[in-house]
C-alpha atoms as a PDB file:
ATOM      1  CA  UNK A   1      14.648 -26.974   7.607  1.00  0.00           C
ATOM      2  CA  UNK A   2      11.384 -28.506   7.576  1.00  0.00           C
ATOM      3  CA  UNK A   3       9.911 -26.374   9.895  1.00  0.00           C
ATOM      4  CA  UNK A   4      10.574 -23.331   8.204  1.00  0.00           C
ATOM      5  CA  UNK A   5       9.717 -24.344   5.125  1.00  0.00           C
ATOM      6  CA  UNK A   6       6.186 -25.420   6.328  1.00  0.00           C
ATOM      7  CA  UNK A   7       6.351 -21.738   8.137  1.00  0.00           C
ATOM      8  CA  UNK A   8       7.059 -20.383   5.161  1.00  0.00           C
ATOM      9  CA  UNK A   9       3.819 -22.323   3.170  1.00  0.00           C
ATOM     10  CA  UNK A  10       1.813 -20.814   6.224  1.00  0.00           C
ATOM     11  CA  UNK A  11       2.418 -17.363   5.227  1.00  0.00           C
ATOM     12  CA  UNK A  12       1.705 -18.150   1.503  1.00  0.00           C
ATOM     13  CA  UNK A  13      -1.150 -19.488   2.757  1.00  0.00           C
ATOM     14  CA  UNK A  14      -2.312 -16.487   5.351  1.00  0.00           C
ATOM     15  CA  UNK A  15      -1.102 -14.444   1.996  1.00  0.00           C
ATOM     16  CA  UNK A  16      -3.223 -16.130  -0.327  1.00  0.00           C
ATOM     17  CA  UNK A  17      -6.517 -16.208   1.616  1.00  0.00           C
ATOM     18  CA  UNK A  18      -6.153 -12.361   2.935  1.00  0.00           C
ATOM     19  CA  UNK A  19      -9.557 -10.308   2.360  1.00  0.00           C
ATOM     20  CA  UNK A  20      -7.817  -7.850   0.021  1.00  0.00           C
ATOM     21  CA  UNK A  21      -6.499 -10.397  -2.012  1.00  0.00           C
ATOM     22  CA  UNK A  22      -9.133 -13.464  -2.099  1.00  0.00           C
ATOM     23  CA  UNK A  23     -11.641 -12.368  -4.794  1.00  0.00           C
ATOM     24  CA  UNK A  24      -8.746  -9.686  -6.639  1.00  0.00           C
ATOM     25  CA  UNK A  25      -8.780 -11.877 -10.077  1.00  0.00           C
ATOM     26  CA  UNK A  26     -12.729 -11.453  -9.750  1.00  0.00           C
ATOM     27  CA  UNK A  27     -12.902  -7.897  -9.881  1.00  0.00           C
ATOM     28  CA  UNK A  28     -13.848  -5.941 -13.179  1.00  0.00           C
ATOM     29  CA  UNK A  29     -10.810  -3.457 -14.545  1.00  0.00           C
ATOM     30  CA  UNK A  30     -12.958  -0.221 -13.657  1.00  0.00           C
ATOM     31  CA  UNK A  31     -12.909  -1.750  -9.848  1.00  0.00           C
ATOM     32  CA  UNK A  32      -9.374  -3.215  -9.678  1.00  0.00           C
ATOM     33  CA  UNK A  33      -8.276   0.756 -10.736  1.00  0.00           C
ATOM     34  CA  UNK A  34     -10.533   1.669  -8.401  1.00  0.00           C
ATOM     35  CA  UNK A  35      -8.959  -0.363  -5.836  1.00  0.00           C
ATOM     36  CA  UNK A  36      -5.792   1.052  -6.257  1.00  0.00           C
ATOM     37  CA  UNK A  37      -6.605   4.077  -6.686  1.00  0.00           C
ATOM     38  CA  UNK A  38      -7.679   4.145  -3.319  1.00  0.00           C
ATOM     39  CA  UNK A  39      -4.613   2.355  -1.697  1.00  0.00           C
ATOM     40  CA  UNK A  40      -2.671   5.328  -3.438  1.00  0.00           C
ATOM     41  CA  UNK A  41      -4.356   7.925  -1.405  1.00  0.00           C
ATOM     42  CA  UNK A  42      -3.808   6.067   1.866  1.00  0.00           C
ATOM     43  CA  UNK A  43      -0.475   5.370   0.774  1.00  0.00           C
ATOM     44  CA  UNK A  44       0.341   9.171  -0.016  1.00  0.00           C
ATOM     45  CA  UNK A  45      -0.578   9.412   4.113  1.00  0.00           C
ATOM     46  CA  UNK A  46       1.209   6.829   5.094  1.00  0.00           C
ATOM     47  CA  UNK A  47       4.435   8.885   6.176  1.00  0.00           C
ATOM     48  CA  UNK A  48       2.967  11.825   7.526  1.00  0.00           C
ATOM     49  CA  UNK A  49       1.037   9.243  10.132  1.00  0.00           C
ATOM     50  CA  UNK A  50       4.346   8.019  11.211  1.00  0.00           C
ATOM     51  CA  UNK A  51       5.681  11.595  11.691  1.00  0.00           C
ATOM     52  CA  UNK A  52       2.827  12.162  13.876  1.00  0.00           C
ATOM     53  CA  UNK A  53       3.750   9.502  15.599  1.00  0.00           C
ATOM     54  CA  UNK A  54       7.240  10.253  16.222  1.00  0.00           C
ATOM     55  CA  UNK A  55       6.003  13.496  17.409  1.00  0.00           C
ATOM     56  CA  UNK A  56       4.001  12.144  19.749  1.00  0.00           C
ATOM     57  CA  UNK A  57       5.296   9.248  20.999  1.00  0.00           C
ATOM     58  CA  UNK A  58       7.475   9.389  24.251  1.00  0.00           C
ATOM     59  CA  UNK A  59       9.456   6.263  24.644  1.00  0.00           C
ATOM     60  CA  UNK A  60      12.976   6.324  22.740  1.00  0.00           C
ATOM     61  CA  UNK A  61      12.489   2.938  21.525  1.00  0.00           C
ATOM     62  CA  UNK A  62       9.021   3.480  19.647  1.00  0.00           C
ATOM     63  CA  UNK A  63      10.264   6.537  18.052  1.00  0.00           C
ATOM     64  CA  UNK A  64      13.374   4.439  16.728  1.00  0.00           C
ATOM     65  CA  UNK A  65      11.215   1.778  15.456  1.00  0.00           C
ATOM     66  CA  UNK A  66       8.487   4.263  13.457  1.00  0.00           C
ATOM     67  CA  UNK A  67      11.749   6.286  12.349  1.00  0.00           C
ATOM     68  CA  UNK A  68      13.275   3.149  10.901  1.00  0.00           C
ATOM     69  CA  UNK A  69       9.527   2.429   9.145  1.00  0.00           C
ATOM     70  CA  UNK A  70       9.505   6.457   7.720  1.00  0.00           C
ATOM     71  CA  UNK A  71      12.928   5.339   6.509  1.00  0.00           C
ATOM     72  CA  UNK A  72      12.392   2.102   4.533  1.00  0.00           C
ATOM     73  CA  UNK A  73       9.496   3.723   2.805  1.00  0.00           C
ATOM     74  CA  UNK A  74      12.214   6.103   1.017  1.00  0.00           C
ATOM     75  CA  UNK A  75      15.157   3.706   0.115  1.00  0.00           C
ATOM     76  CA  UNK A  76      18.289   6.042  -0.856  1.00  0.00           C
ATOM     77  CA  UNK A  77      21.211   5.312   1.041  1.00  0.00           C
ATOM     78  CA  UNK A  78      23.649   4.759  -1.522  1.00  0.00           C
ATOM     79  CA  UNK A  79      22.379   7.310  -4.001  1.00  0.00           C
ATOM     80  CA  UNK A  80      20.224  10.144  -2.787  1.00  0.00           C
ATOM     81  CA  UNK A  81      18.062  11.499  -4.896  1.00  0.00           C
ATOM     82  CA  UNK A  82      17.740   8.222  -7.680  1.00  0.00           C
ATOM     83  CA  UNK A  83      15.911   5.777  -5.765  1.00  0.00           C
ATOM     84  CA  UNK A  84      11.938   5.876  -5.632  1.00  0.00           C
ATOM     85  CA  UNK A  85       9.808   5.954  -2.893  1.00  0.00           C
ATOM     86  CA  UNK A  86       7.622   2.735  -2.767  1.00  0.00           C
ATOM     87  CA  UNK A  87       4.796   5.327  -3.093  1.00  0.00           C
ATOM     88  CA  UNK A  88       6.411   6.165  -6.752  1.00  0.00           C
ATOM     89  CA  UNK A  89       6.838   2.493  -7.468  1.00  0.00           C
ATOM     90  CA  UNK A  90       3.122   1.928  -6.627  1.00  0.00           C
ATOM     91  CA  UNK A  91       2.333   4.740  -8.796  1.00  0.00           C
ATOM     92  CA  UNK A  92       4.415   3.540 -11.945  1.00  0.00           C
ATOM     93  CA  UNK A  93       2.610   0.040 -11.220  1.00  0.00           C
ATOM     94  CA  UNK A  94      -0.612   1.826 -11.568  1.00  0.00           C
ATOM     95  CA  UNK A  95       0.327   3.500 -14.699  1.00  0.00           C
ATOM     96  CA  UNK A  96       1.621   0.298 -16.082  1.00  0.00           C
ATOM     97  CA  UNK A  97      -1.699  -1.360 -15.418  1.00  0.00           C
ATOM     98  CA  UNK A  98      -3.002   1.475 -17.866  1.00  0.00           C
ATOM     99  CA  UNK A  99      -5.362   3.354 -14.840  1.00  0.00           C
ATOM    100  CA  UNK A 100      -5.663   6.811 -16.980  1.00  0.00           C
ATOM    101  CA  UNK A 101      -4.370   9.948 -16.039  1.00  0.00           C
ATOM    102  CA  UNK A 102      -7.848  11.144 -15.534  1.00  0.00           C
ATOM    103  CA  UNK A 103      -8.995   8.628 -12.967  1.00  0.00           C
ATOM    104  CA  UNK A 104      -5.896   8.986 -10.816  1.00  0.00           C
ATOM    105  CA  UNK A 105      -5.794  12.750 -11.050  1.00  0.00           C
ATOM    106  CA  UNK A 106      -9.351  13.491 -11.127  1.00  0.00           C
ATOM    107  CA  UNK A 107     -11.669  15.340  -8.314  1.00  0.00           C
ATOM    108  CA  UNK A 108     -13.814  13.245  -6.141  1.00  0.00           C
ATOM    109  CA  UNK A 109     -17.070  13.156  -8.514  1.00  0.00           C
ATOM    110  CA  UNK A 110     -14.964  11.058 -10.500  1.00  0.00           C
ATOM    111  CA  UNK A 111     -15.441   7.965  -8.581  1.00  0.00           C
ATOM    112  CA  UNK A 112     -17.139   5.023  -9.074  1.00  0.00           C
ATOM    113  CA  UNK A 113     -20.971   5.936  -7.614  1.00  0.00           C
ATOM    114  CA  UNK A 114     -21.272   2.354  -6.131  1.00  0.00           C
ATOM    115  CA  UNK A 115     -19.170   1.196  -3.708  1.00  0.00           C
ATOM    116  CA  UNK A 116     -16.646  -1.566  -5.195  1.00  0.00           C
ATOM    117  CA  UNK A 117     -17.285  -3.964  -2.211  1.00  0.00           C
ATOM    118  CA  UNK A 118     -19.918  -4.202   0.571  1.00  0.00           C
ATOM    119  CA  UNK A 119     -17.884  -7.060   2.154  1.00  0.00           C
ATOM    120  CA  UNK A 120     -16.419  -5.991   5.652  1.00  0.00           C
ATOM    121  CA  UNK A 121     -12.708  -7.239   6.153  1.00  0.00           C
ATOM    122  CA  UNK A 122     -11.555  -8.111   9.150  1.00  0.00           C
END
């Protein structure tokens, strides 16, 4: 039991001291939107990378595995049609955090003109 529980502290850890994460309660509001903002777009491509994938991937057992990924990011087993994506949870998180309609909708020149970070992440 030990072990996993100091497994478990290493991935709090590792969780704690990611990049992404590290400097998040530093950030200004306009940036943190920002921020997620942009994970929404990569988000809303999430899936159809995966399809690709599946398209063009020719072992049986990859395909499986990116099928099962496609799948998990639209939970609905029991009741198709009520459950929302993780892509509309993120979206009602953003909403919640009170991003406005016109920064998550807008066109590109909408943007912050500076970039939020210059940091690379590894």
């Amino acid at each position: 039991m030990r072990d996993l529980d100091e497994f478990e502290d290493g991935l709090i850890e590792r969780f704690r001291d990611h990049p992404a994460l590290r400097d998040l309660t530093d950030l200004r509001q306009e940036d943190l939107q920002t921020v997620l903002l942009q994970r929404r777009f990569l988000s809303l491509a999430f899936t159809m990378a995966y399809d690709l994938a599946i398209d063009l991937l020719t072992d049986e057992q990859s395909k499986r595995i990116a099928r099962v990924i496609v799948r998990e990011e639209y939970p609905d087993n029991n009741s198709p049609g009520n459950t929302p994506s993780h892509r509309e949870d993120m979206m009602a998180d953003i909403l919640a955090l009170g991003v406005p309609g016109k920064r998550w909708c807008a066109p590109g020149n909408r943007w912050p003109r500076r970039p939020v970070s210059t940091r690379r992440w590894n």
